[in-house]
N, C-alpha and C. Protein backbone atom coordinates (compact mmCIF):
# COMPACT_ATOMS: atom_id res chain seq x y z
N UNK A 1 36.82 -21.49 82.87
CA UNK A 1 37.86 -20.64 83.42
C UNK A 1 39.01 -20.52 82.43
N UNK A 2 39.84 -19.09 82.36
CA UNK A 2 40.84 -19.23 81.92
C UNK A 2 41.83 -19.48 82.68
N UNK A 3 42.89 -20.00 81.56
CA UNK A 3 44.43 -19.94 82.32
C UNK A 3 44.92 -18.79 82.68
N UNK A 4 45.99 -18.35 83.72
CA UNK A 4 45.81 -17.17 84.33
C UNK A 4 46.75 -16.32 83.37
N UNK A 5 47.78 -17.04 82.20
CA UNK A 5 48.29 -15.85 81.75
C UNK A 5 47.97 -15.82 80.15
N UNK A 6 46.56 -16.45 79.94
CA UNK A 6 45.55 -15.87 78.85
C UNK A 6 44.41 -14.24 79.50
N UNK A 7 44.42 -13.99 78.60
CA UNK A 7 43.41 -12.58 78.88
C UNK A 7 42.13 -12.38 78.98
N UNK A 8 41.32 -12.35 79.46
CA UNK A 8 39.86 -12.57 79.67
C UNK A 8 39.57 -11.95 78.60
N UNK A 9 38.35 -12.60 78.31
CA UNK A 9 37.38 -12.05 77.19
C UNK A 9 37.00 -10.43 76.65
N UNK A 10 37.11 -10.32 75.81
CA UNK A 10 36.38 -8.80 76.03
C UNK A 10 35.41 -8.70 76.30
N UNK A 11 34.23 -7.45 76.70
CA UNK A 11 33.35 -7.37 77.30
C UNK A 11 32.85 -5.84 76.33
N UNK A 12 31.24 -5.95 76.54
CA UNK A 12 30.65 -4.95 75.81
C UNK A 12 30.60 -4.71 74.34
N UNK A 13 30.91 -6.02 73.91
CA UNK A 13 30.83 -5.44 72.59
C UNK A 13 29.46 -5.41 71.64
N UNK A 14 29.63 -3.94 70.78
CA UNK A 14 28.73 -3.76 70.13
C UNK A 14 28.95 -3.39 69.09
N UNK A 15 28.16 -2.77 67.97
CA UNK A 15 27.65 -2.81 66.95
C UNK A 15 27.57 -1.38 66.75
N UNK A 16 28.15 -0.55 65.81
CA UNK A 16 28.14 0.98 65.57
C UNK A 16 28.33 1.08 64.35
N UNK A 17 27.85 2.53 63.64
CA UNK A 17 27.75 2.93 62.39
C UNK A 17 27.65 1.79 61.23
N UNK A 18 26.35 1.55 61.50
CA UNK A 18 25.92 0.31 60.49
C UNK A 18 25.14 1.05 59.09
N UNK A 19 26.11 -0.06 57.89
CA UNK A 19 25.34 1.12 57.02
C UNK A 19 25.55 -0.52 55.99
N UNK A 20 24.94 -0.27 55.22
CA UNK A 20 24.40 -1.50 54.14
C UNK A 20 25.50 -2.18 53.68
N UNK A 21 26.80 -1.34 53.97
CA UNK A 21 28.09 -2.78 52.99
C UNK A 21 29.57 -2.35 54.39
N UNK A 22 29.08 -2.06 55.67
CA UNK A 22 29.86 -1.88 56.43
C UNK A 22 29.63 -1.86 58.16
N UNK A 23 30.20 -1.82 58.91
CA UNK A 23 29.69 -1.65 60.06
C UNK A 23 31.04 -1.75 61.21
N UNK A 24 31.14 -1.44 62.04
CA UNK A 24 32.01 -0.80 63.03
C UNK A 24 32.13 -1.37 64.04
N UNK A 25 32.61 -2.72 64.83
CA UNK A 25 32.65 -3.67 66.04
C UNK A 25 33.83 -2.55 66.75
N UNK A 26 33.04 -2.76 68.34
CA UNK A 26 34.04 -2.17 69.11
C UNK A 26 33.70 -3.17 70.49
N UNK A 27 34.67 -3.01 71.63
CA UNK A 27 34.45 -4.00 72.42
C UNK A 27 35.56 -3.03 73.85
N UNK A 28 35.72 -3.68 74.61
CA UNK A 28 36.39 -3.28 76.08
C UNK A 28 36.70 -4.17 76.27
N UNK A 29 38.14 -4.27 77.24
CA UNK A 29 39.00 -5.24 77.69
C UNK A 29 39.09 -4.98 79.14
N UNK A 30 38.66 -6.06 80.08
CA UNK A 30 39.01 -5.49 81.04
C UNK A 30 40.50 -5.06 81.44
N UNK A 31 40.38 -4.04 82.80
CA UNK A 31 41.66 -3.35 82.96
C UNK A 31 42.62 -4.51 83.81
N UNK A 32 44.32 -4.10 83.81
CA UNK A 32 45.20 -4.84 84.18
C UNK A 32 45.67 -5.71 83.76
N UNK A 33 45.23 -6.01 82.41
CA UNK A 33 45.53 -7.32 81.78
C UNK A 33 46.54 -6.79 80.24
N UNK A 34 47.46 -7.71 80.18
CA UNK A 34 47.99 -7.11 78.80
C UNK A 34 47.67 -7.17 77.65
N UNK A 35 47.22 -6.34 76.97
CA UNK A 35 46.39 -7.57 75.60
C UNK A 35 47.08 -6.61 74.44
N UNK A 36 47.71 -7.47 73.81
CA UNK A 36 48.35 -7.04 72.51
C UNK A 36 47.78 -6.91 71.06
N UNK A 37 46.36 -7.33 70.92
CA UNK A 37 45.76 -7.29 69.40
C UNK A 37 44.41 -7.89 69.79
N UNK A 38 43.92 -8.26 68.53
CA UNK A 38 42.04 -8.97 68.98
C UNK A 38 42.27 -9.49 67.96
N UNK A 39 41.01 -10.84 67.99
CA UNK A 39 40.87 -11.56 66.69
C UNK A 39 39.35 -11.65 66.68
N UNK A 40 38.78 -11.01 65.55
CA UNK A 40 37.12 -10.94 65.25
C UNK A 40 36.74 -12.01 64.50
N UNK A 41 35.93 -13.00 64.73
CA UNK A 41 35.14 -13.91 63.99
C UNK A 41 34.02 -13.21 63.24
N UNK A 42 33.67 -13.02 62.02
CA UNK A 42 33.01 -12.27 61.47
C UNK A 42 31.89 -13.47 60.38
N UNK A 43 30.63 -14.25 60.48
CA UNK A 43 29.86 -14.75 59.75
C UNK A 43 28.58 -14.40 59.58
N UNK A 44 28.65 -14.31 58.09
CA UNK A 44 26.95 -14.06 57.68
C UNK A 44 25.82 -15.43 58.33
N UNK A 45 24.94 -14.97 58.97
CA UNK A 45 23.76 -16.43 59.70
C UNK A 45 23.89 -17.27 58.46
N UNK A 46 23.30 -16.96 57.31
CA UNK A 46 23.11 -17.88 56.34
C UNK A 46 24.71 -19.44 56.09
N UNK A 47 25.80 -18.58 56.38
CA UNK A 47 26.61 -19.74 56.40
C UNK A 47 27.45 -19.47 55.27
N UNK A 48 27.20 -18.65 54.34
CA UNK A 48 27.41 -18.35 52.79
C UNK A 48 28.95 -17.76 53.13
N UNK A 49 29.37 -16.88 54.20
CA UNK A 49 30.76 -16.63 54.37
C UNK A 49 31.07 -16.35 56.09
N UNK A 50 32.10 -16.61 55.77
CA UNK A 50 32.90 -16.13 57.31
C UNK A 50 34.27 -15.19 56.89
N UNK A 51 34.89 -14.83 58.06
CA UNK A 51 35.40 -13.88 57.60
C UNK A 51 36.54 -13.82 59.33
N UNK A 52 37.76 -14.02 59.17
CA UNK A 52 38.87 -13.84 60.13
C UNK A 52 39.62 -13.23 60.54
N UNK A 53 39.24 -11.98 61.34
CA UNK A 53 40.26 -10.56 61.16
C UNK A 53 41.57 -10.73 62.59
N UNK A 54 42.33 -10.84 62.12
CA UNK A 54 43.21 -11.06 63.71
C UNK A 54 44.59 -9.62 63.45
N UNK A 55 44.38 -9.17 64.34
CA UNK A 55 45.65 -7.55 64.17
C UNK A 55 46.48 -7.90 65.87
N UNK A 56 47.83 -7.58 65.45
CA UNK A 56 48.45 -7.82 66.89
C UNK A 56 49.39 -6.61 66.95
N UNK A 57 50.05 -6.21 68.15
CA UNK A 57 50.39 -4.95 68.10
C UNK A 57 49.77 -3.73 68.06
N UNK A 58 48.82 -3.58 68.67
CA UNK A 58 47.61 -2.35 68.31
C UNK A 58 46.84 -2.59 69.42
N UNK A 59 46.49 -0.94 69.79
CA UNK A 59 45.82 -0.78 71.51
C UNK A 59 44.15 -0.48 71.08
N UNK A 60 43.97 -0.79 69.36
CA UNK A 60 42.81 -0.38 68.86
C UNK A 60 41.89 -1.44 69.94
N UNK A 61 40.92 -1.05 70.18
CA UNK A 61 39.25 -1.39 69.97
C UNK A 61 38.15 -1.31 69.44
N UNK A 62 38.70 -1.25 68.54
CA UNK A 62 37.66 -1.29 67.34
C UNK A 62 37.76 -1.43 66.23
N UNK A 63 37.13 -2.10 65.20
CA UNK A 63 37.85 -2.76 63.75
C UNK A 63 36.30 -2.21 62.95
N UNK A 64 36.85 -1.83 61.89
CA UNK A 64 35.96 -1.59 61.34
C UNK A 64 35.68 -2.74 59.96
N UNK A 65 34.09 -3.13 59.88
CA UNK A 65 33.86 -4.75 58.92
C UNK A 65 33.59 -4.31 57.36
N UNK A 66 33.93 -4.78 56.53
CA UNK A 66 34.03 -3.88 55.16
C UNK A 66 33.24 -5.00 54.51
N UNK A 67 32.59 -4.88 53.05
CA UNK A 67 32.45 -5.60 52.30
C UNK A 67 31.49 -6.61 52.84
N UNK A 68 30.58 -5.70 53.55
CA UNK A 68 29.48 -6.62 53.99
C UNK A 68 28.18 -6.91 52.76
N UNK A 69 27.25 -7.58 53.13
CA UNK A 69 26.31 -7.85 52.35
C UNK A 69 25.36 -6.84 52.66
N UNK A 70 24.69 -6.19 51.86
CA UNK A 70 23.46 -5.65 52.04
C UNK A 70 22.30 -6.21 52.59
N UNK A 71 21.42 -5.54 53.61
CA UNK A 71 20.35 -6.57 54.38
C UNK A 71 20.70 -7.98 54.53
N UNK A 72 21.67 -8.58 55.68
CA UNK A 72 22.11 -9.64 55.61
C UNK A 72 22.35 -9.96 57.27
N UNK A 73 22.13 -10.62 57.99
CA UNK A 73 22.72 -11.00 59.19
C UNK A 73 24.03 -11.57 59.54
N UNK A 74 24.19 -10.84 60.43
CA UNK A 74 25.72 -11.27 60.85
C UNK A 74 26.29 -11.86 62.22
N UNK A 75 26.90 -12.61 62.77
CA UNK A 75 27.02 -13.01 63.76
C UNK A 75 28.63 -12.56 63.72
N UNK A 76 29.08 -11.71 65.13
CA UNK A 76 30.72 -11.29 65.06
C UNK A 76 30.67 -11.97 66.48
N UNK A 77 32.24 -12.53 66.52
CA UNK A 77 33.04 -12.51 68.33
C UNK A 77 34.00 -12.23 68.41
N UNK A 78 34.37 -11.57 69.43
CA UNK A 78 35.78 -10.90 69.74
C UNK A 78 36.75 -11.78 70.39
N UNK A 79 37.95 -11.83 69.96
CA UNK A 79 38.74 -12.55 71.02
C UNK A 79 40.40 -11.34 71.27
N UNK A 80 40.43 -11.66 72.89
CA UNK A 80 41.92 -10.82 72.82
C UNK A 80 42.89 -11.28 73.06
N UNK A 81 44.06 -11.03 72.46
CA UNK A 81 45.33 -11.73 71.96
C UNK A 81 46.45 -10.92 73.33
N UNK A 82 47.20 -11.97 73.85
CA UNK A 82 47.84 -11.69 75.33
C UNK A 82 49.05 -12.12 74.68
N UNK A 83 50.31 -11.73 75.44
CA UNK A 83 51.63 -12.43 75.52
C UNK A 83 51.37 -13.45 75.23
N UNK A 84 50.88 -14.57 75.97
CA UNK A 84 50.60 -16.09 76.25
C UNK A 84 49.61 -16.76 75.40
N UNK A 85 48.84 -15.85 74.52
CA UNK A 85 48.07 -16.79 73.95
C UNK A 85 46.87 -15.80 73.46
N UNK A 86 45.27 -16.68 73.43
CA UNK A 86 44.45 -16.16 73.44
C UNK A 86 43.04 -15.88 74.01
N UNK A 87 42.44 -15.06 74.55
CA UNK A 87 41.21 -15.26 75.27
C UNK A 87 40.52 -15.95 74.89
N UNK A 88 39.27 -16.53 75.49
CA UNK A 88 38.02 -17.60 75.29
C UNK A 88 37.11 -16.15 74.38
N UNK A 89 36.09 -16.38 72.94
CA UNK A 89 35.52 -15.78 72.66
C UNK A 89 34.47 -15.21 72.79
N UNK A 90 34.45 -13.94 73.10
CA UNK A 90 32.95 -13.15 73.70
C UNK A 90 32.03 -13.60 73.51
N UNK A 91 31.29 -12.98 74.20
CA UNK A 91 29.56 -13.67 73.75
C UNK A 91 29.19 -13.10 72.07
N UNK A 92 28.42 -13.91 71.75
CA UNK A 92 27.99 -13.65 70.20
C UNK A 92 27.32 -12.56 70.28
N UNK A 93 27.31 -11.54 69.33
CA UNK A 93 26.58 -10.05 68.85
C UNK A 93 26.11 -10.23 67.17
N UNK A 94 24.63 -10.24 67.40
CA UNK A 94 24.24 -10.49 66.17
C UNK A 94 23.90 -8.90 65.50
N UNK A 95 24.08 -9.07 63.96
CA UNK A 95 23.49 -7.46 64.35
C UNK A 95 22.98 -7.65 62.49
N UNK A 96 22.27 -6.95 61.83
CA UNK A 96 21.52 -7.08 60.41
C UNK A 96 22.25 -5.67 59.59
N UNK A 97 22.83 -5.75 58.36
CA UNK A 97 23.58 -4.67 57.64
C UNK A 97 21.80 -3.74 56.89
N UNK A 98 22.03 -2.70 57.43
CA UNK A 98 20.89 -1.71 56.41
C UNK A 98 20.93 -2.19 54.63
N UNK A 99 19.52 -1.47 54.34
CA UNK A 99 19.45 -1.57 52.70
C UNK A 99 19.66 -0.39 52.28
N UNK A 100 20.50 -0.77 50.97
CA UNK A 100 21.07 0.71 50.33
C UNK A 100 20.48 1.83 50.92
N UNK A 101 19.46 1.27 50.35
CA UNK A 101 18.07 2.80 50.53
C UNK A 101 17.96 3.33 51.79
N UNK A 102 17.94 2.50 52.54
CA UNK A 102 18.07 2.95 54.06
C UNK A 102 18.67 4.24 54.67
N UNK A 103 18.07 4.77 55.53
CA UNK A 103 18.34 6.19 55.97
C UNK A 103 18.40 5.82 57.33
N UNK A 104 19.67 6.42 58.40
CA UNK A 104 19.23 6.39 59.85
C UNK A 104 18.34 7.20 60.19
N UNK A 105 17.28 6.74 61.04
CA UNK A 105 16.51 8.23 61.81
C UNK A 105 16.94 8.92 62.09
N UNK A 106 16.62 10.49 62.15
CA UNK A 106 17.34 11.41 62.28
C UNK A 106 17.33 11.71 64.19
N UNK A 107 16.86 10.78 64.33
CA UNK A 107 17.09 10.93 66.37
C UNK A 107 18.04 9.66 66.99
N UNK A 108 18.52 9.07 65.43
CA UNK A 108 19.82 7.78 65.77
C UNK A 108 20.96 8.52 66.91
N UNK A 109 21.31 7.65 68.03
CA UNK A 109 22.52 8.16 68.58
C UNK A 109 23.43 8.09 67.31
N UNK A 110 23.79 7.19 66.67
CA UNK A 110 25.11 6.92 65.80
C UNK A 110 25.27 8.39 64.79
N UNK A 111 23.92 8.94 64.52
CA UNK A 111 24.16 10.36 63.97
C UNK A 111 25.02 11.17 63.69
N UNK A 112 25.55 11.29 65.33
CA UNK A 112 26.64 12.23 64.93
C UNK A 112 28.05 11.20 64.96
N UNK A 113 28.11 10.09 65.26
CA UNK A 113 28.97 9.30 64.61
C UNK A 113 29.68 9.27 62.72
N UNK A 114 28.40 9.26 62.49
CA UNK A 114 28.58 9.68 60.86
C UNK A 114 29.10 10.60 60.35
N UNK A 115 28.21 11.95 61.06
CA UNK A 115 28.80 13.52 61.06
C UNK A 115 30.06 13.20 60.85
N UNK A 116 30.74 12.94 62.34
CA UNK A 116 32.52 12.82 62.58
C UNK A 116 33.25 12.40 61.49
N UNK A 117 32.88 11.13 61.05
CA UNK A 117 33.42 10.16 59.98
C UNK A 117 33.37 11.31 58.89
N UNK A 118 32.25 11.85 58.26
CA UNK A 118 32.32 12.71 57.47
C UNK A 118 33.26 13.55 57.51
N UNK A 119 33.42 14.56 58.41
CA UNK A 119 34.59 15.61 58.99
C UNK A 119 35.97 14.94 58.75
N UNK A 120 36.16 13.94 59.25
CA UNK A 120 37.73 13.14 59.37
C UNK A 120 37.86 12.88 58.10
N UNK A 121 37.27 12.48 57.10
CA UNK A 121 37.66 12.42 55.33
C UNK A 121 37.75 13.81 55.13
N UNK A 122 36.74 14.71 55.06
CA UNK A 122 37.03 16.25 54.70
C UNK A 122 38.88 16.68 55.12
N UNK A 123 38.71 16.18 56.14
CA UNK A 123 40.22 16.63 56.81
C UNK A 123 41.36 16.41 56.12
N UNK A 124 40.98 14.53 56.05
CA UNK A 124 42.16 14.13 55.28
C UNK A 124 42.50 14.20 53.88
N UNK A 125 41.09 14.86 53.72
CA UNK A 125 41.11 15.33 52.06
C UNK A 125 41.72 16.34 51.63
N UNK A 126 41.29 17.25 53.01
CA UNK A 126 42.49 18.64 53.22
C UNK A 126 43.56 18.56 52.99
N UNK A 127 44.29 17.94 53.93
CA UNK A 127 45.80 17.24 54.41
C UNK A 127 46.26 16.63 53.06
N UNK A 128 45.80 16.08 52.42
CA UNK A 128 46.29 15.14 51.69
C UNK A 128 46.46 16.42 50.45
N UNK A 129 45.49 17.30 50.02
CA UNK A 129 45.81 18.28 49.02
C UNK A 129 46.47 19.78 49.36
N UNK A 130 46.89 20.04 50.28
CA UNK A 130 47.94 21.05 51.34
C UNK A 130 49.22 20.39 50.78
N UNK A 131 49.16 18.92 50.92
CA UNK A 131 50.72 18.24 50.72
C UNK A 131 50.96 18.22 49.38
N UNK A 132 50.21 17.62 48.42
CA UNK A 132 50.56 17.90 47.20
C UNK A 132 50.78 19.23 46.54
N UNK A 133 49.83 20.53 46.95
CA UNK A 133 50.23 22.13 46.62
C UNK A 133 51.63 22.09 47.19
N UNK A 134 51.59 21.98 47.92
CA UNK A 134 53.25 22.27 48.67
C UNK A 134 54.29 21.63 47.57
N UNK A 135 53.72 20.35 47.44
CA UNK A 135 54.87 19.54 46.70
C UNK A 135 55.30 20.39 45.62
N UNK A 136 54.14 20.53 45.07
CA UNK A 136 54.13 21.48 43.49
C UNK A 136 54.71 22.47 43.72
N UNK A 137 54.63 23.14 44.71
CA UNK A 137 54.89 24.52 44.98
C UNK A 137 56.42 24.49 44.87
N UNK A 138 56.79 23.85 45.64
CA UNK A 138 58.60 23.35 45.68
C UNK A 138 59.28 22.86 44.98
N UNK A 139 58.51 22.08 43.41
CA UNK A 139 59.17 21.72 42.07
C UNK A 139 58.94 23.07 41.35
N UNK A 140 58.20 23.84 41.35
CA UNK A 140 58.07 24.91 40.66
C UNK A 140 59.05 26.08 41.14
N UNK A 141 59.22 26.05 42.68
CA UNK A 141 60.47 26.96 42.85
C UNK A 141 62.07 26.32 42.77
N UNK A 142 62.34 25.29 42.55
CA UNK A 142 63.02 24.35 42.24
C UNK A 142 63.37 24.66 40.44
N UNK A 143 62.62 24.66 39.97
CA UNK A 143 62.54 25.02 38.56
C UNK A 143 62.99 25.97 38.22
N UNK A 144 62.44 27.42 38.80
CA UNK A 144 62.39 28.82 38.84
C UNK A 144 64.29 28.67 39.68
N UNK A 145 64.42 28.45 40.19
CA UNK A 145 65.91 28.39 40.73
C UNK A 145 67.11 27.89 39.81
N UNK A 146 66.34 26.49 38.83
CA UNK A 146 67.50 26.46 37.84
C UNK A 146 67.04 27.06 37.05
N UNK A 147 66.10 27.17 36.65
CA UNK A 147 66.35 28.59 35.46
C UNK A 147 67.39 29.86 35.49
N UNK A 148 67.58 30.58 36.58
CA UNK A 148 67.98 31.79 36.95
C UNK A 148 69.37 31.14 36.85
N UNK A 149 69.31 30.40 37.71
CA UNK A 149 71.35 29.59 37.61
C UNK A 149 71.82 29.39 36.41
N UNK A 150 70.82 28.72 35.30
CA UNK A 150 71.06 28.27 34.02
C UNK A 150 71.58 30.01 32.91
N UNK A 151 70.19 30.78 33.67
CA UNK A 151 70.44 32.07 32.83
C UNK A 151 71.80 32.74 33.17
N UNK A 152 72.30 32.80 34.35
CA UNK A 152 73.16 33.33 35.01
C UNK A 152 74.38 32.80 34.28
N UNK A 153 74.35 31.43 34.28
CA UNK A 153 75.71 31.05 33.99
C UNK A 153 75.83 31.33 31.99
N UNK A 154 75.14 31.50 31.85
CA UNK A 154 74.53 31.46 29.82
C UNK A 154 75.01 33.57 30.03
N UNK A 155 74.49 34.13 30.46
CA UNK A 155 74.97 35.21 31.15
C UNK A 155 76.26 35.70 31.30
N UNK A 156 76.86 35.17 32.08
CA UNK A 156 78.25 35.41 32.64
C UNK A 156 78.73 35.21 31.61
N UNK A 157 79.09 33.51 30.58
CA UNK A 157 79.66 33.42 29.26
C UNK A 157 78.98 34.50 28.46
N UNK A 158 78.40 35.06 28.03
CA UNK A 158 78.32 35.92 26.95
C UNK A 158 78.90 37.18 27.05
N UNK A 159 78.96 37.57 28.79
CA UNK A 159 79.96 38.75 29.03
C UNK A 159 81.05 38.54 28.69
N UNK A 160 82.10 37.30 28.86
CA UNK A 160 83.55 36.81 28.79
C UNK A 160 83.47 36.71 27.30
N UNK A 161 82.31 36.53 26.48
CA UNK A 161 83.27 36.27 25.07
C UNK A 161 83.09 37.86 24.44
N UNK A 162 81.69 38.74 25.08
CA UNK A 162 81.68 40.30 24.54
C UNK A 162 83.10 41.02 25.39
N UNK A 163 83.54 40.61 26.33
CA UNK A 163 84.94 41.34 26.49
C UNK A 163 86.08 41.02 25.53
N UNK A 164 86.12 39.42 25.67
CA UNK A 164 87.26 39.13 24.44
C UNK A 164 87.43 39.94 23.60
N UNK A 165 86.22 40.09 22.77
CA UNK A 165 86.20 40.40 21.38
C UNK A 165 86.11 42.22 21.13
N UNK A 166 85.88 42.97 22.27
CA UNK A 166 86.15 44.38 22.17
C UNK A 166 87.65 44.63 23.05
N UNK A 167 88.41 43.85 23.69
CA UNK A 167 90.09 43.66 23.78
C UNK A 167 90.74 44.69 22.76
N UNK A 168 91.67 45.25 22.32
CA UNK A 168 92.73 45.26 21.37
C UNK A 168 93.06 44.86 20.93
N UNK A 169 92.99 45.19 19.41
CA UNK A 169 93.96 43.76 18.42
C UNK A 169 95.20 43.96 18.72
N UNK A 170 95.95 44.96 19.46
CA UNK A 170 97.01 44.82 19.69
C UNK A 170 97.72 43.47 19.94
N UNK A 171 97.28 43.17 21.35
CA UNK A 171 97.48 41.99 21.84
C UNK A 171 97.69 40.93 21.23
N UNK A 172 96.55 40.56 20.16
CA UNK A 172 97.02 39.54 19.74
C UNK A 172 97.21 39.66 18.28
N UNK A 173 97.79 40.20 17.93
CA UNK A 173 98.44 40.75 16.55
C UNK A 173 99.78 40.40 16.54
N UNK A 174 100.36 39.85 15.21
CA UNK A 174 101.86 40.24 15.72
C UNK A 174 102.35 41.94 15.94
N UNK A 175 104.15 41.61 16.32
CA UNK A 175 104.22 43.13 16.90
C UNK A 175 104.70 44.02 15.19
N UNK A 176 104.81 45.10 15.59
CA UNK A 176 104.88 46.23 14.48
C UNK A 176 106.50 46.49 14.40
N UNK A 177 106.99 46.62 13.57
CA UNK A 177 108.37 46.52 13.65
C UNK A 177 108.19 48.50 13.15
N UNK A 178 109.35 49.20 13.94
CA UNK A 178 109.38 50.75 13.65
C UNK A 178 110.18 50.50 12.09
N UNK A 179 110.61 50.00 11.46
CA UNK A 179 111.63 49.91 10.16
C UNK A 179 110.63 50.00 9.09
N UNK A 180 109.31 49.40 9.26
CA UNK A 180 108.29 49.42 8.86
C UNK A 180 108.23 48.38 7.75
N UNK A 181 109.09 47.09 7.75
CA UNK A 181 109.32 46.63 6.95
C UNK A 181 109.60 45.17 7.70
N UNK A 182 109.57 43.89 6.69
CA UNK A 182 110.22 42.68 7.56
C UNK A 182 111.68 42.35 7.31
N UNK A 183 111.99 41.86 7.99
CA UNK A 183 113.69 41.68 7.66
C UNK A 183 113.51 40.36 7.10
N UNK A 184 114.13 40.55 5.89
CA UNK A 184 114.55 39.11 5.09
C UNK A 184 115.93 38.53 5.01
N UNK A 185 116.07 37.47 5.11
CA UNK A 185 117.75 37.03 5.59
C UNK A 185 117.78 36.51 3.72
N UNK A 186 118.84 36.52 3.30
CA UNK A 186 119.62 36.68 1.87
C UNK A 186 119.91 34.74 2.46
């Protein structure tokens, strides 16, 4: 039995999009209970590694296992993380990673699991190069903006010194005396 303000176990967990160096644990919590994160026990049968994934703050159910071994057995358990503590760990789910070579049947439910996964990189591959054009797009009109300011102001000075210089020498000449002559003091 648990204590009543630990969280019961998760329930259902299984084994999805298994592919030779990865694979996809998902699980259910029962309802009414608060559960703030999970902690996955993750070991190869052989003993050779284990592996401790614990995330808190997150309504995920499902963790995805990276850096698996090729054709290798695995034993995972789920545990869920409450205010108070932590659940007792699920029942064990054994499950074997595919070989490279390996192909799912093409009548696998997980099929179109893959599909999706595929689509959601395309997407974010999208997204991710939309943002950088944009970026570019906005240093280049950024650019194109001081240029014109730069020309403008390079511009304006060359009008102020071509007015100066077609002015009247009047102005700045000395003045012309009508005697037509300078007065010299003795």
């Amino acid at each position: 039995l648990t204590p009543p303000d630990r969280p019961p176990s998760p329930v259902n967990v299984t084994v999805t999009q298994l592919k030779a160096n990865s694979a996809t644990v998902s699980w259910d919590v029962p309802e009414g209970d608060v559960v703030i994160g999970y902690a996955i026990l993750q070991q190869r049968q052989d003993g050779q590694m284990q592996r401790f994934i614990r995330e808190v703050n997150t309504t995920n159910r499902a963790c995805v296992l990276w850096d698996l071994a090729e054709d290798a057995d695995y034993i995972i358990q789920v545990q869920s993380i409450g205010l108070y503590g932590e659940s007792q760990a699920s029942k064990r789910v054994h499950f074997r990673t595919l070989k490279e070579t390996d192909r799912l049947p093409s009548n696998s439910s997980n099929q179109g699991d893959i599909t999706m996964e595929g689509l959601d990189k395309d997407r974010q591959l999208q997204t991710g190069e939309i943002i950088i054009i944009v970026a570019v797009l906005l240093m280049w009109a950024a650019v194109i903006a001081l240029f014109c300011r730069q020309y403008d102001i390079i511009k304006d000075n060359d009008s102020n010194n071509n007015k100066e210089k077609t002015k009247p020498s009047s102005e700045h000449s000395t003045p012309e005396r009508p005697t037509g002559g300078l007065l010299r003091s003795k």
